[in-house]
N, C-alpha and C. Protein backbone atom coordinates (compact mmCIF):
# COMPACT_ATOMS: atom_id res chain seq x y z
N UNK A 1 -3.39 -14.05 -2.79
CA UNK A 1 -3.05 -13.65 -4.15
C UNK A 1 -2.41 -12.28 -4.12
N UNK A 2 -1.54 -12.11 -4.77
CA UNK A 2 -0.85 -10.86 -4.87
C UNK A 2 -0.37 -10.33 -6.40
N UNK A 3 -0.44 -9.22 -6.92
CA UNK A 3 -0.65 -8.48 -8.18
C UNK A 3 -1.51 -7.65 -8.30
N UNK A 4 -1.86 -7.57 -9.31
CA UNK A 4 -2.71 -6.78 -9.95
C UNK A 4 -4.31 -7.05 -9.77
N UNK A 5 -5.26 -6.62 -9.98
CA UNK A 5 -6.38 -6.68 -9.32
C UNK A 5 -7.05 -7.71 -10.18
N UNK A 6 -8.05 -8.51 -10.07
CA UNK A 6 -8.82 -9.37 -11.06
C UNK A 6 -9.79 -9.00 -11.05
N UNK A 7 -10.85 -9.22 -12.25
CA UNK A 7 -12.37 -9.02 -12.27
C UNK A 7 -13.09 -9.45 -11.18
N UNK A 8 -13.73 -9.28 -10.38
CA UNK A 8 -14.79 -9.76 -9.23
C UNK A 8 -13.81 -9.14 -8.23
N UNK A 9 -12.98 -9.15 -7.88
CA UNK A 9 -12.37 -8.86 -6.67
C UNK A 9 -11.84 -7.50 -6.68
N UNK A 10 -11.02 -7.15 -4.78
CA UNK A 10 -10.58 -6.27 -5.13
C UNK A 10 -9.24 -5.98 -4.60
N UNK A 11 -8.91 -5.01 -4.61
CA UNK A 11 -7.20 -4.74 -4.40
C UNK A 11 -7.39 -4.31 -2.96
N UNK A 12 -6.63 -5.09 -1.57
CA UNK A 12 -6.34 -5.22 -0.64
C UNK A 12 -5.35 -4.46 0.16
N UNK A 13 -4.57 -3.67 0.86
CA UNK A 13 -3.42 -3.13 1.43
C UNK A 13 -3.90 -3.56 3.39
N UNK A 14 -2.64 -4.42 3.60
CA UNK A 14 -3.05 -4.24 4.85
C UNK A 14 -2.66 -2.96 6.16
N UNK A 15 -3.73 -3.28 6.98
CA UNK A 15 -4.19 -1.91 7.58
C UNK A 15 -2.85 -1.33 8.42
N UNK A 16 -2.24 -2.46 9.28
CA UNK A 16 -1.15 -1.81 10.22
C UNK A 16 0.10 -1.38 8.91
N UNK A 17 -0.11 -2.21 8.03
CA UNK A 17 1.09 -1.68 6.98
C UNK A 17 1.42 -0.05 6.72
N UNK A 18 -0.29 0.78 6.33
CA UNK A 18 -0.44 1.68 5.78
C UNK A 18 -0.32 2.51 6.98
N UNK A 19 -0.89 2.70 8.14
CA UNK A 19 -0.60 2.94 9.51
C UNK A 19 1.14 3.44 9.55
N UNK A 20 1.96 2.13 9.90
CA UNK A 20 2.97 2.11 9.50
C UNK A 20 3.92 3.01 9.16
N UNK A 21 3.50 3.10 7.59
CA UNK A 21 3.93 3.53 6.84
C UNK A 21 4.68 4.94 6.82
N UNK A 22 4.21 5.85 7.74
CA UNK A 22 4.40 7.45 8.10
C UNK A 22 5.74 7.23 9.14
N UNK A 23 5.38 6.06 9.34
CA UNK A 23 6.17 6.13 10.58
C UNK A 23 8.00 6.76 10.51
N UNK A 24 8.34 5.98 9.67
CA UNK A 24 9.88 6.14 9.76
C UNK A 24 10.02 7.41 9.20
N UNK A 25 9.64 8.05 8.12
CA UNK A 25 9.53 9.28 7.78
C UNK A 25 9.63 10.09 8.67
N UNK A 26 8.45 10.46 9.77
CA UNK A 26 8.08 11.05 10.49
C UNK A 26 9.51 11.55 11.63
N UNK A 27 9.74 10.53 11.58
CA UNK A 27 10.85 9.90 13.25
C UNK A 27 11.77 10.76 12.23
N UNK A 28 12.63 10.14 11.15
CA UNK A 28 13.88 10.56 10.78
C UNK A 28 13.76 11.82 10.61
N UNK A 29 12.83 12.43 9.65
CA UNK A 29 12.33 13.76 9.54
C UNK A 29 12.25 14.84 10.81
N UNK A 30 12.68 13.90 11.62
CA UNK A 30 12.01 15.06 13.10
C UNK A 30 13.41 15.33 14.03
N UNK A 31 14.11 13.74 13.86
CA UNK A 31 15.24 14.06 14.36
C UNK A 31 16.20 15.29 13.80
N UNK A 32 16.09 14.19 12.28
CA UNK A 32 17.05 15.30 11.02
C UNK A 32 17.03 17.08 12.07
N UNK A 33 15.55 17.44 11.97
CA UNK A 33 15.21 18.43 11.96
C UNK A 33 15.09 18.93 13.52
N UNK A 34 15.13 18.35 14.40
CA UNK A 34 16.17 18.38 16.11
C UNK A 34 17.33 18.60 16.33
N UNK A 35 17.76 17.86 15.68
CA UNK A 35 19.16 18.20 15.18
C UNK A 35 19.78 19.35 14.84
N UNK A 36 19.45 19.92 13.72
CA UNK A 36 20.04 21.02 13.09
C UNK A 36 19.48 22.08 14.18
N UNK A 37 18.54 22.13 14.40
CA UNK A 37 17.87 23.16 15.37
C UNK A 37 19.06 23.64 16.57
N UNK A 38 19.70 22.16 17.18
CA UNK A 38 20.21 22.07 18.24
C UNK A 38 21.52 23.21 18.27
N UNK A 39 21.39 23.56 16.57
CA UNK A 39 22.79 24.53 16.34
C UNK A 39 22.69 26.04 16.17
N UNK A 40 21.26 25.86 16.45
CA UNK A 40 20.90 27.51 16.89
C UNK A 40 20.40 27.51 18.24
N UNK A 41 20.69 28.81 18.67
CA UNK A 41 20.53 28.85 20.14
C UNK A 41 18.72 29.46 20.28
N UNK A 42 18.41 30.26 19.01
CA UNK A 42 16.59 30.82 19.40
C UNK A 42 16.41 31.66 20.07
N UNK A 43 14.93 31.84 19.85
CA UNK A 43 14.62 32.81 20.84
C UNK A 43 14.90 32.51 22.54
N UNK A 44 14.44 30.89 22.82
CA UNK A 44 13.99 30.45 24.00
C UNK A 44 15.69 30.24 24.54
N UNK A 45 16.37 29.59 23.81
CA UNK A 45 17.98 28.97 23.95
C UNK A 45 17.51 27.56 24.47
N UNK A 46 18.64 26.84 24.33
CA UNK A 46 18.68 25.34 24.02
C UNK A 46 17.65 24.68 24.77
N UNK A 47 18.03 25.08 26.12
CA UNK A 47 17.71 24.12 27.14
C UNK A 47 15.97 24.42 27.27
N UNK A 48 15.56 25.50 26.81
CA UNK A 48 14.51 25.60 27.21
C UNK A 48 13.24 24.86 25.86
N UNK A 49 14.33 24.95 24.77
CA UNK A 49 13.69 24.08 23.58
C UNK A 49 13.76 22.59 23.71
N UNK A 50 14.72 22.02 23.94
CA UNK A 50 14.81 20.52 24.78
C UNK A 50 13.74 20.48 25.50
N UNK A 51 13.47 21.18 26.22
CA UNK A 51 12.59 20.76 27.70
C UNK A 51 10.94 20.70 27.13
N UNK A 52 10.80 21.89 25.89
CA UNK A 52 9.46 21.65 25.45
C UNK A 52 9.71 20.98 24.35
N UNK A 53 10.54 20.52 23.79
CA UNK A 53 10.52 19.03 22.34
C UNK A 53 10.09 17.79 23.30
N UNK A 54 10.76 17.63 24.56
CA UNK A 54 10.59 16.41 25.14
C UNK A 54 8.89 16.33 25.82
N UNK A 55 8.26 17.66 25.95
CA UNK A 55 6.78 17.54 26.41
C UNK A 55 5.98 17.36 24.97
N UNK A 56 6.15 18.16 23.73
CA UNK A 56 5.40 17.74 22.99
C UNK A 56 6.27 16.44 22.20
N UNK A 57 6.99 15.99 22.13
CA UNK A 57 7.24 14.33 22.07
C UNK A 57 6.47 13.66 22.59
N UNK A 58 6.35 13.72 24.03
CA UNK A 58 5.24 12.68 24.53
C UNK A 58 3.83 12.95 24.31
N UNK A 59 3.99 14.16 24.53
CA UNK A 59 2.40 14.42 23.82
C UNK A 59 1.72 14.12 22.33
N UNK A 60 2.42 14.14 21.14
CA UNK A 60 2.49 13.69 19.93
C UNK A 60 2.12 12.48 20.12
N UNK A 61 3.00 11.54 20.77
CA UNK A 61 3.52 9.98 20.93
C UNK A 61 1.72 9.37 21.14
N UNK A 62 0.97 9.71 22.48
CA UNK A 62 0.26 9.87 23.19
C UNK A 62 -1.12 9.64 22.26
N UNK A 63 -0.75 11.42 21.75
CA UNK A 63 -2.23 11.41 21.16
C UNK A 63 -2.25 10.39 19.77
N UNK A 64 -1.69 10.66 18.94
CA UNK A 64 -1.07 9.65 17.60
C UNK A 64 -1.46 8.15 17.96
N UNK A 65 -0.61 7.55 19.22
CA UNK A 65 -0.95 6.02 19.19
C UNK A 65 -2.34 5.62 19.69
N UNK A 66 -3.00 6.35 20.50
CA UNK A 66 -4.61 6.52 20.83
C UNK A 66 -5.48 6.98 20.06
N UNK A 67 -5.10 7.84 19.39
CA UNK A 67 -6.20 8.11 18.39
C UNK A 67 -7.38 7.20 17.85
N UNK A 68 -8.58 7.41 17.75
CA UNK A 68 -9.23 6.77 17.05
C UNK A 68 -9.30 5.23 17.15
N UNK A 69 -8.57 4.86 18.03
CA UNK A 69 -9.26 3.31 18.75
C UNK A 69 -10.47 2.40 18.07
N UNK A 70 -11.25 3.19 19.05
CA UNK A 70 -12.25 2.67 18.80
C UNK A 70 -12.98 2.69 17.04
N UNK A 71 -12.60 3.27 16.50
CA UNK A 71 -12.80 3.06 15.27
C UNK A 71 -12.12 2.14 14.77
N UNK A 72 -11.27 2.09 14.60
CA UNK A 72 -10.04 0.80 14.35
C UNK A 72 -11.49 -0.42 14.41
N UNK A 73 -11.39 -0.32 16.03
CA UNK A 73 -12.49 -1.88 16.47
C UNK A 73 -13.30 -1.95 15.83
N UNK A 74 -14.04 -0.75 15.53
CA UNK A 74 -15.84 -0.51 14.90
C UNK A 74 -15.52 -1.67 13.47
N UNK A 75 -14.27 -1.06 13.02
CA UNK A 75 -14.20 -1.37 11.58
C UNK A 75 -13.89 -2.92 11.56
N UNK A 76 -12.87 -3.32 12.50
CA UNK A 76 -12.70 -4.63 12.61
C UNK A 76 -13.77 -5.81 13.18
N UNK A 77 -14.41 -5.60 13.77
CA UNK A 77 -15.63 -6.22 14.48
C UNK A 77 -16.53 -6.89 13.35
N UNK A 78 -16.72 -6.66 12.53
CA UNK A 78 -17.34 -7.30 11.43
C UNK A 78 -16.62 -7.30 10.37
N UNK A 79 -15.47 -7.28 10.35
CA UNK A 79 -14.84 -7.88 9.24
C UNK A 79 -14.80 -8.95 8.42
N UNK A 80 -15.01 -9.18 7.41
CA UNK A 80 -15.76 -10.12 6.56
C UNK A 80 -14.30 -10.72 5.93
N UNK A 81 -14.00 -11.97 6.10
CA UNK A 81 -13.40 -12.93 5.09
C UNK A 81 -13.00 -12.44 3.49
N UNK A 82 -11.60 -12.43 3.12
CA UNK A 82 -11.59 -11.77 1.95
C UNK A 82 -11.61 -12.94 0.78
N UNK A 83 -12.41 -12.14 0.14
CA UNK A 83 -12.68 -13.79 -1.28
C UNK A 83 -11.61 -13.98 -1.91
N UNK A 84 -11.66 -15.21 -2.98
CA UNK A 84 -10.72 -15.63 -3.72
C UNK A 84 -10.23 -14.79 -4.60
N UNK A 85 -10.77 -14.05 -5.02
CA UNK A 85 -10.41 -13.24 -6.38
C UNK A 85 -9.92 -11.82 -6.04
N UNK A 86 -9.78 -11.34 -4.69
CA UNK A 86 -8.95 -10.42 -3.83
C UNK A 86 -8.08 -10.43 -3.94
N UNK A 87 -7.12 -9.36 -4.24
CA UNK A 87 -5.93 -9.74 -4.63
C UNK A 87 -4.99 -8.27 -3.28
N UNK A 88 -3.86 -9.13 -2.68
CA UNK A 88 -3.43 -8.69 -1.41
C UNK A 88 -1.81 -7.94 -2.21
N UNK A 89 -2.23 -6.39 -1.81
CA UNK A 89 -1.01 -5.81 -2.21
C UNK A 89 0.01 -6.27 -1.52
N UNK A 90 1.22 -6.07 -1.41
CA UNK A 90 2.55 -6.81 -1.21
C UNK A 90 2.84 -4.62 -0.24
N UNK A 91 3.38 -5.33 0.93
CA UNK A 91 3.89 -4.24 1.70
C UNK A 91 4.35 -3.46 1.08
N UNK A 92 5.75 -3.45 0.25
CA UNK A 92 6.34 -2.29 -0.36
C UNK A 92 5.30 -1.15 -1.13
N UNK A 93 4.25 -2.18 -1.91
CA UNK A 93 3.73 -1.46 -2.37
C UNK A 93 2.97 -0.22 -1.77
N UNK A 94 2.10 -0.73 -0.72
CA UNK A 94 1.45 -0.03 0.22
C UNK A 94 2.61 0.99 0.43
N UNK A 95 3.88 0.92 1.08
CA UNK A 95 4.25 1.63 2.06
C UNK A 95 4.46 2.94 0.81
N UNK A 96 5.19 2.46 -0.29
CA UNK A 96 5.69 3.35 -1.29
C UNK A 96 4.36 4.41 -1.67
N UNK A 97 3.59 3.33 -1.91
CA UNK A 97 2.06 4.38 -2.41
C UNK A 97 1.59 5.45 -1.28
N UNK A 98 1.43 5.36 -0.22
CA UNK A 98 1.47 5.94 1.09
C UNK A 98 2.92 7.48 1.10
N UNK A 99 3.54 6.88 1.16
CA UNK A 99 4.94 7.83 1.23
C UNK A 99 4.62 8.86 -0.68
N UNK A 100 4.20 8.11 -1.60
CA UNK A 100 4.16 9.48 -2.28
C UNK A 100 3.17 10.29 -2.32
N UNK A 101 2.01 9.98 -2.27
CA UNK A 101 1.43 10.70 -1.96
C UNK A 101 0.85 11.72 -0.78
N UNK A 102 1.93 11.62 0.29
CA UNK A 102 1.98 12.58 1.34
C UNK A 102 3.43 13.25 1.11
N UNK A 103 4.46 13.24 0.14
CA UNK A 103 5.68 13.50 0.01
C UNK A 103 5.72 15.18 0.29
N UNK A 104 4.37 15.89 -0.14
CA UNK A 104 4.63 16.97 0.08
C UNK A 104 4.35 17.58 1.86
N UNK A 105 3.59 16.53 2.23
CA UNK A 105 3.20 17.10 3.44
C UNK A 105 4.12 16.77 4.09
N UNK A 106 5.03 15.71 4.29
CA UNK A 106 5.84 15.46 5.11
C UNK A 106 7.12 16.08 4.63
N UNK A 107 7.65 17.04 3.45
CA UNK A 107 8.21 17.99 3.11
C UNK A 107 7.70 19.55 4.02
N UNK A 108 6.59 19.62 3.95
CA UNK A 108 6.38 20.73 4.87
C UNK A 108 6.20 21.08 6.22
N UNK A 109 6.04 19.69 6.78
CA UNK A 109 5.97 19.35 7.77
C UNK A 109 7.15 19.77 8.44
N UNK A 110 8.36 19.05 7.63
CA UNK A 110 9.53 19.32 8.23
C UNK A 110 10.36 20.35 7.85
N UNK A 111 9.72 21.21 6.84
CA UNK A 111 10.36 22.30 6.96
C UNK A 111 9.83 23.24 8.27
N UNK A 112 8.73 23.35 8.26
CA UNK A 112 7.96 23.84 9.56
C UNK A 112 8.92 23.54 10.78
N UNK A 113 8.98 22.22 10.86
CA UNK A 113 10.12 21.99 12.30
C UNK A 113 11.37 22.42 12.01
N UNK A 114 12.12 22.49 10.87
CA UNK A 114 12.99 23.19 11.10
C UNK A 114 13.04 25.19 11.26
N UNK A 115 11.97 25.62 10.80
CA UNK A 115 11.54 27.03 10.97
C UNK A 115 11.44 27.38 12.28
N UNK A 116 10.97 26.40 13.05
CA UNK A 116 10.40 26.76 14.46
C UNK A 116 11.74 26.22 15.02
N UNK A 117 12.57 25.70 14.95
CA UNK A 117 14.03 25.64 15.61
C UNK A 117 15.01 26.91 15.62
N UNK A 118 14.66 28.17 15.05
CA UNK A 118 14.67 29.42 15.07
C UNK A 118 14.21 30.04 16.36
N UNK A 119 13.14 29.54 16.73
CA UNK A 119 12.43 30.19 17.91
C UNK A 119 12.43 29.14 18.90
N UNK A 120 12.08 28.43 18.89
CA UNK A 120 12.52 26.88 20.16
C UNK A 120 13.38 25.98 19.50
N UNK A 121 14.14 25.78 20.48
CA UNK A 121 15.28 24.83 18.99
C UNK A 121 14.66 23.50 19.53
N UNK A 122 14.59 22.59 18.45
CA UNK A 122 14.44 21.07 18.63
C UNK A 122 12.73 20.75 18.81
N UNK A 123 12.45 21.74 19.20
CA UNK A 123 10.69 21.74 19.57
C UNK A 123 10.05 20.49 18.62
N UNK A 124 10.40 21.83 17.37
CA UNK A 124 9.43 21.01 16.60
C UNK A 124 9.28 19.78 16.09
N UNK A 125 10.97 19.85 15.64
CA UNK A 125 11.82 18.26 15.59
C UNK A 125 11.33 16.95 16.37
N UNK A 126 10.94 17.55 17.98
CA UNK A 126 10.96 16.16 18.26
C UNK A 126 9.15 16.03 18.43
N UNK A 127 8.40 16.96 17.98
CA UNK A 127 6.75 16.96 17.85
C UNK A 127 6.63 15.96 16.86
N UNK A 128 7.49 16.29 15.76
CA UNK A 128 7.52 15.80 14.60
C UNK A 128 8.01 14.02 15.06
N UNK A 129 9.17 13.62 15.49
CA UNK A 129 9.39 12.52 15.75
C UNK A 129 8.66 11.63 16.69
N UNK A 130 7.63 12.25 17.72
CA UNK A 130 6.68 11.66 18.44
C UNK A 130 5.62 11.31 17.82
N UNK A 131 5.17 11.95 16.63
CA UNK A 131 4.14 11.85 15.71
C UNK A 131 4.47 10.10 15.06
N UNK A 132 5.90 10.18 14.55
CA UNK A 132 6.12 8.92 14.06
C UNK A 132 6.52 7.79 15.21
N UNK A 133 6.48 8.07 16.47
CA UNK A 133 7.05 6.82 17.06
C UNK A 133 5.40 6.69 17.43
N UNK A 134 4.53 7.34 17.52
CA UNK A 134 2.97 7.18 17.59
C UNK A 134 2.35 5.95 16.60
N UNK A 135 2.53 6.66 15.85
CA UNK A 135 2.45 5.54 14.20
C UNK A 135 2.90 4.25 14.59
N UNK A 136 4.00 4.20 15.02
CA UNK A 136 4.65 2.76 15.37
C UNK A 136 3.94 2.24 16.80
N UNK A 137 3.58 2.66 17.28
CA UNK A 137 3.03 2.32 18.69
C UNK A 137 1.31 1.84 18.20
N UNK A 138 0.77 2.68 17.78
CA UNK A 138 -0.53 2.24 16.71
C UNK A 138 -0.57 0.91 16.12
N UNK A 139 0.84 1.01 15.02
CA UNK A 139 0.56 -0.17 14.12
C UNK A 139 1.26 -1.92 15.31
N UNK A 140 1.39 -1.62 16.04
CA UNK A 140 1.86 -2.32 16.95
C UNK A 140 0.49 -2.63 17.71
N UNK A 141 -0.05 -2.49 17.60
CA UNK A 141 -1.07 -2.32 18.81
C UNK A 141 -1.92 -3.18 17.93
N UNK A 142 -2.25 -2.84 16.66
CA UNK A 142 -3.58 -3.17 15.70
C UNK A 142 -2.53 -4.69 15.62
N UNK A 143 -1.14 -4.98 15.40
CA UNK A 143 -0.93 -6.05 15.42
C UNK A 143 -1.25 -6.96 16.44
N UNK A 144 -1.58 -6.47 17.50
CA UNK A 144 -1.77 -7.66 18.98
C UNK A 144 -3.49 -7.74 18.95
N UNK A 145 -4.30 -6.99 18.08
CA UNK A 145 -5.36 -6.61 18.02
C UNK A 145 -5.28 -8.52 16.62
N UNK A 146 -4.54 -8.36 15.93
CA UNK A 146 -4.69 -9.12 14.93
C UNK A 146 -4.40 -10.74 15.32
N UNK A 147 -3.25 -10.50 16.34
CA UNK A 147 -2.88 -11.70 16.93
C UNK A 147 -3.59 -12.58 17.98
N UNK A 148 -4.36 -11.79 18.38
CA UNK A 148 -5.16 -11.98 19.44
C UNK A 148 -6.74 -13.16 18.59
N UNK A 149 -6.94 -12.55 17.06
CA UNK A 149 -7.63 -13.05 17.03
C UNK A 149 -7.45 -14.25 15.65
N UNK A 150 -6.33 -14.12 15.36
CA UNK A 150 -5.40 -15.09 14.49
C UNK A 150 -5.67 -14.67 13.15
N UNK A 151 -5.80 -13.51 12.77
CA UNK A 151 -6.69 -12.80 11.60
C UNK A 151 -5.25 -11.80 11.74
N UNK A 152 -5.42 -11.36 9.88
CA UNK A 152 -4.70 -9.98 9.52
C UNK A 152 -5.71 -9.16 9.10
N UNK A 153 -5.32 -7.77 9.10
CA UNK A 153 -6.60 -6.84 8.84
C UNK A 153 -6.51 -6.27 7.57
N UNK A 154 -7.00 -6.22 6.39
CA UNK A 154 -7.05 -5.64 5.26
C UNK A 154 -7.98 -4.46 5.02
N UNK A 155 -7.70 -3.48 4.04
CA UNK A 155 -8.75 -2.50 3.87
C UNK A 155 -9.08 -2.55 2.59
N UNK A 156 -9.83 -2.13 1.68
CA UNK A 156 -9.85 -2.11 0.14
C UNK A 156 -8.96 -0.55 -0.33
N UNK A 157 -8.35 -1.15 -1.49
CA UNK A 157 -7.10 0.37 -1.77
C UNK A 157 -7.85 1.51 -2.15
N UNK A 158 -9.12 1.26 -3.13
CA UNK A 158 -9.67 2.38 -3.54
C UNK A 158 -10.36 3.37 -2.19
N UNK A 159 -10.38 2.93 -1.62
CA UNK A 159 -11.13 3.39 -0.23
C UNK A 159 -9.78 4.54 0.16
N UNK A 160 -8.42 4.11 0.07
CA UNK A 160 -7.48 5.18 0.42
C UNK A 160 -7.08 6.26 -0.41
N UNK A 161 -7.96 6.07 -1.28
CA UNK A 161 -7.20 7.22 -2.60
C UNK A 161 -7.72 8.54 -2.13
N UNK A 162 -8.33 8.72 -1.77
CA UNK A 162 -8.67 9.92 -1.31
C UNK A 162 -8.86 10.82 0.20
N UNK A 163 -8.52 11.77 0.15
CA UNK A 163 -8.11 12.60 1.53
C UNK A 163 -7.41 12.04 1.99
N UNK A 164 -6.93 11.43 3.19
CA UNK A 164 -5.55 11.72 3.78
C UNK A 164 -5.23 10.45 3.37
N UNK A 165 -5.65 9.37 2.99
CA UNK A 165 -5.61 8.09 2.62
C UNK A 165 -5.84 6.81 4.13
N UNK A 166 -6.62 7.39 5.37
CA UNK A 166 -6.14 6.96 6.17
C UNK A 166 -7.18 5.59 6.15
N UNK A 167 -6.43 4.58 6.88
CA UNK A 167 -7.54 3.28 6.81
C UNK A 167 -8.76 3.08 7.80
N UNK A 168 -8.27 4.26 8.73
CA UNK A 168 -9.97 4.32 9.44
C UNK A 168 -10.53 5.82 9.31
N UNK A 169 -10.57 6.39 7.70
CA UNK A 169 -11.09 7.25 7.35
C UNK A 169 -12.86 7.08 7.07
N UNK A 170 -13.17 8.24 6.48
CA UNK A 170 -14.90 8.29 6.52
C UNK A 170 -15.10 7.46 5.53
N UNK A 171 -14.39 7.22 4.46
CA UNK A 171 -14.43 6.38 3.25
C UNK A 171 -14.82 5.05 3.25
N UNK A 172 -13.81 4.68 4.21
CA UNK A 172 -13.85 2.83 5.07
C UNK A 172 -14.97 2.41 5.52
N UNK A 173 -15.41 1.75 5.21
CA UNK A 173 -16.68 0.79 5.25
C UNK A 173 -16.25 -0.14 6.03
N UNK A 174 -15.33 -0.98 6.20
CA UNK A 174 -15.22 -1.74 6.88
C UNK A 174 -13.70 -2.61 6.54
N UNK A 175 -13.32 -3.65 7.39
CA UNK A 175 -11.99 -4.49 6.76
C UNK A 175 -12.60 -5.85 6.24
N UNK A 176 -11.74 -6.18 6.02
CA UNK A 176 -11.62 -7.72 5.26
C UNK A 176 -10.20 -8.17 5.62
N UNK A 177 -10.89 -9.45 6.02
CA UNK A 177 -9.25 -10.70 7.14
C UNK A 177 -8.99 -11.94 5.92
N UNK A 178 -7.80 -12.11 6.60
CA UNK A 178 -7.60 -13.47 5.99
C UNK A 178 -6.72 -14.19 6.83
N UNK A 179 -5.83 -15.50 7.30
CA UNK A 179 -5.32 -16.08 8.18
C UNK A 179 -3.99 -15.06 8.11
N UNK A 180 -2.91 -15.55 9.25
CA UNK A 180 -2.36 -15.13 10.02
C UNK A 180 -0.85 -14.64 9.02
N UNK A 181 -0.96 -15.77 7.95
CA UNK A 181 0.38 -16.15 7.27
C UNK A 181 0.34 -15.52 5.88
N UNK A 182 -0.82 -15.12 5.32
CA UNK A 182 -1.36 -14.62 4.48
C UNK A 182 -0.02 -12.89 4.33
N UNK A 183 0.35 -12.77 2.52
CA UNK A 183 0.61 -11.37 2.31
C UNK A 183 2.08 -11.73 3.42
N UNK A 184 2.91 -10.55 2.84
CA UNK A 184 4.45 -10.59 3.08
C UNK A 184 4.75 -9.56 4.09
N UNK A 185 3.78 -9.33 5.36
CA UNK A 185 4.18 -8.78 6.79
C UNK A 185 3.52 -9.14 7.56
N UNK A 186 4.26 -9.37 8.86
CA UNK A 186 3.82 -9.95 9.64
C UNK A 186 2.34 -8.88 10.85
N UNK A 187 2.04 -9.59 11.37
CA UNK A 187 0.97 -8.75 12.66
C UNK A 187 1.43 -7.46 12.72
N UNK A 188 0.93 -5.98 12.74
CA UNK A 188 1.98 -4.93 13.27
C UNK A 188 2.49 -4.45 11.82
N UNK A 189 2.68 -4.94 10.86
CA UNK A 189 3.04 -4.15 9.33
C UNK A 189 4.50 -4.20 9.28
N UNK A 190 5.23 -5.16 10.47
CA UNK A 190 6.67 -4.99 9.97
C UNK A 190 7.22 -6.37 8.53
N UNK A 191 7.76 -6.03 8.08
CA UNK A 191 8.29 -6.81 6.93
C UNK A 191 8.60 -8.39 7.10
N UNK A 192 7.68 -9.41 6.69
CA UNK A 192 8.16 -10.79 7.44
C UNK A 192 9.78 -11.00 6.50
N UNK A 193 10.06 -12.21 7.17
CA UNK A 193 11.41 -12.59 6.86
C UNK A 193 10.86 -13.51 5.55
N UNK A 194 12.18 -13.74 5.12
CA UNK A 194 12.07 -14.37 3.96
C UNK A 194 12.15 -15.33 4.26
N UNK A 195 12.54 -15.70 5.33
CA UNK A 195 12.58 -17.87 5.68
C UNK A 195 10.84 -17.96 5.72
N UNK A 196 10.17 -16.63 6.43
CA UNK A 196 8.79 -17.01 6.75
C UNK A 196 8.03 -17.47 5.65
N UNK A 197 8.46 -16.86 4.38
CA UNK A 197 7.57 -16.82 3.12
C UNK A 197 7.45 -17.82 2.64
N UNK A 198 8.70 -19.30 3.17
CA UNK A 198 8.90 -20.32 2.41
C UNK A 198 8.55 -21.38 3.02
């Protein structure tokens, strides 16, 4: 079911969606901001800002797609069947709700990387873009996590409204599954096709 919420039930967002969601932000935001950097020379000069964007890239990448694992599992391991009267937000929604309410952080975020391209050029830019190819490596992961067991992972929305909105925050109690085909993205939070839907 997808809409608006019904009496007894509750409003659904799935988990790799919201995960996800930072992702492309993050990446474009970091390049954008690599980029421009690349046109100041800095304190350090080019080559020496390249050389540390490309260590904290992988390092970002690294820590971001590992993070918190095992919580992920904790939460999924007893995941309970979502009832009839659950109603499964539709991706856009998730991703949009997600993206505004961090609009400012990922505004400062990247002004920050572009500030520090003053003093290391690109540094921060590509900290910033490892952060989001992390995200994508994550929500990729929770998808083979999903496929593996022919289940999608849901969280309840009110559970994200608060603090960072994350789905394996202190808030989260736990997920709720439903089959494989269920809701309009596939394993992983990428966007199913429209032949799939039909």
């Amino acid at each position: 079911m997808r809409g608006g919420q019904m009496r007894g039930g509750q409003g659904l967002a799935r988990v790799a969606v919201v995960v996800r969601a930072g992702a492309a932000p993050l990446w474009w935001l970091g390049v954008c901001a690599a980029g421009i950097g690349l046109l100041v020379p800095g304190l350090t000069g080019r080559r020496i800002g390249v050389s540390a964007g490309a260590a904290l890239f992988l390092l970002a990448l690294a820590v971001v797609a590992y993070a918190r694992r095992g919580r992920y599992r904790e939460l999924a391991r007893p995941a309970v069947r979502a009832g009839k009267h659950d109603v499964l937000q539709d991706r856009a929604v998730s991703v949009r709700t997600w993206r505004r309410r961090h609009r400012w952080w990922l505004l400062l975020a990247f002004l920050a990387a572009l500030g520090s391209g003053f003093a290391v050029p690109a540094a921060g830019g590509l900290l910033l873009a490892g952060c989001g190819a992390g995200l994508w490596l994550k929500a990729s992961w929770i998808g083979r996590l999903e496929q593996a067991d022919e289940i999608l992972l849901w969280v309840r929305v009110d559970w994200l409204n608060g603090g960072a909105g994350s789905p394996a925050g202190k808030a989260v109690k736990g997920y709720r599954t439903t089959g494989i085909a269920a809701g309009d993205a596939t394993p992983g939070g990428a966007r199913r096709r429209a032949s799939a839907l039909t």
